[in-house]
Protein backbone atom coordinates (compact mmCIF):
# COMPACT_ATOMS: atom_id res chain seq x y z
CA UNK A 1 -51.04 76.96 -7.11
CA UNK A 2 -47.54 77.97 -8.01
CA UNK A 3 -47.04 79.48 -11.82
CA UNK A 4 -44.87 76.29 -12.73
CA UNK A 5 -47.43 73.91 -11.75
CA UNK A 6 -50.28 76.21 -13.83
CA UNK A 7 -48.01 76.33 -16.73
CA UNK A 8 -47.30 72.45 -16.32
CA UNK A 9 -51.04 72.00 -16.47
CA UNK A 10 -51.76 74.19 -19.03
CA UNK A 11 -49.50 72.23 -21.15
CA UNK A 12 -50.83 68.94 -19.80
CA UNK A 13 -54.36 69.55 -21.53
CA UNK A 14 -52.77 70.49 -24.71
CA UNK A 15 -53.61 67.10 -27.23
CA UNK A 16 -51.50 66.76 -30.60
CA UNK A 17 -52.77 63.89 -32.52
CA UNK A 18 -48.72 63.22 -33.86
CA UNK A 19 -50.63 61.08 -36.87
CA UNK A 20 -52.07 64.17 -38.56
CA UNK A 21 -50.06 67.26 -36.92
CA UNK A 22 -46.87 68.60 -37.45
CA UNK A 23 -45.22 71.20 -35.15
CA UNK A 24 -43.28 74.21 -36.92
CA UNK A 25 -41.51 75.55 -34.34
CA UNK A 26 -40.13 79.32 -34.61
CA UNK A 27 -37.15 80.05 -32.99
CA UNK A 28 -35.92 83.85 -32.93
CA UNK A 29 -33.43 83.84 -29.85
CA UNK A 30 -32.95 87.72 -29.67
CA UNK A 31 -35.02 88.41 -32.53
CA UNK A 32 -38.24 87.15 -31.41
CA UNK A 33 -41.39 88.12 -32.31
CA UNK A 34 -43.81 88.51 -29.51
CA UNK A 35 -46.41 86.55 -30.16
CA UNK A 36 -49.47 87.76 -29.23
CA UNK A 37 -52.46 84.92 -29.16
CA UNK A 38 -54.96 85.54 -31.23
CA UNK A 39 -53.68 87.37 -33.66
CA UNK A 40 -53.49 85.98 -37.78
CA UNK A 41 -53.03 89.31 -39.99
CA UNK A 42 -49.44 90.41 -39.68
CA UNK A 43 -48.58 93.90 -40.63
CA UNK A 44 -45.99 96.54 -39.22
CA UNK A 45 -48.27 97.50 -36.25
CA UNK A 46 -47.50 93.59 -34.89
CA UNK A 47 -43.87 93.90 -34.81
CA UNK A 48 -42.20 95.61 -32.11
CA UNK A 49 -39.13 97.12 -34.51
CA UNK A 50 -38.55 97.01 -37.81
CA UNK A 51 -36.28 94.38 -37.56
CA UNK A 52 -38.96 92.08 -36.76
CA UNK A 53 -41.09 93.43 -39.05
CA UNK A 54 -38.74 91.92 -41.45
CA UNK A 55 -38.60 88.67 -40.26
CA UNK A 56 -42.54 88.19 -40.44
CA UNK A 57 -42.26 89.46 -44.38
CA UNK A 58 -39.87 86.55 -44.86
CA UNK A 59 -41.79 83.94 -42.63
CA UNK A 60 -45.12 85.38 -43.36
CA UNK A 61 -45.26 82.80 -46.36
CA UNK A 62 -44.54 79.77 -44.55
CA UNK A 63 -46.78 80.24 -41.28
CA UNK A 64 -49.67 81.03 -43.69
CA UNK A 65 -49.23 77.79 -45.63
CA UNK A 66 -48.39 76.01 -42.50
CA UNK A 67 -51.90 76.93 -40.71
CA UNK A 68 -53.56 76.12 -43.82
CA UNK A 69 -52.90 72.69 -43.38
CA UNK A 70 -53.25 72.08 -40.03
CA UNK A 71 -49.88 72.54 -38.49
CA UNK A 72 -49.47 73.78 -35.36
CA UNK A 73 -47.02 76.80 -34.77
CA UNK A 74 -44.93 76.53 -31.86
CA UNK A 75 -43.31 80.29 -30.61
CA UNK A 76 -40.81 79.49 -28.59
């Protein structure tokens, strides 16, 4: 099985119930944050420079309130 068509059915068995989720969708271009799955604490040892360490301090706020309620957060 090719990597598109694993990735395409990865995706495939994702369900998002659009009634009771939002997405928040993070979009850092050149100053993304490489996500790493799994992890919820944030602290310098996460980002990769100090540049993104910055970033999480000012979106640390917002992704915290946004998996309280339920939304799903999108890195892309």
């Amino acid at each position: 099985m090719s990597e598109d068509s694993k990735a395409t059915k990865e995706l495939s068995e994702v369900i998002i119930h659009p009634e009771r989720t939002a997405v928040l969708i993070l979009h850092m271009m050149n100053e993304q944050l490489h996500y790493k799955p799994g992890v919820t604490v944030y602290g310098p040892e996460f980002a990769e420079s100090n540049k993104e360490w910055r970033i999480l301090e000012k979106t640390k706020a917002i992704i915290d309130a946004s998996r309280e309620k339920g939304i799903l957060i999108a890195y892309v």
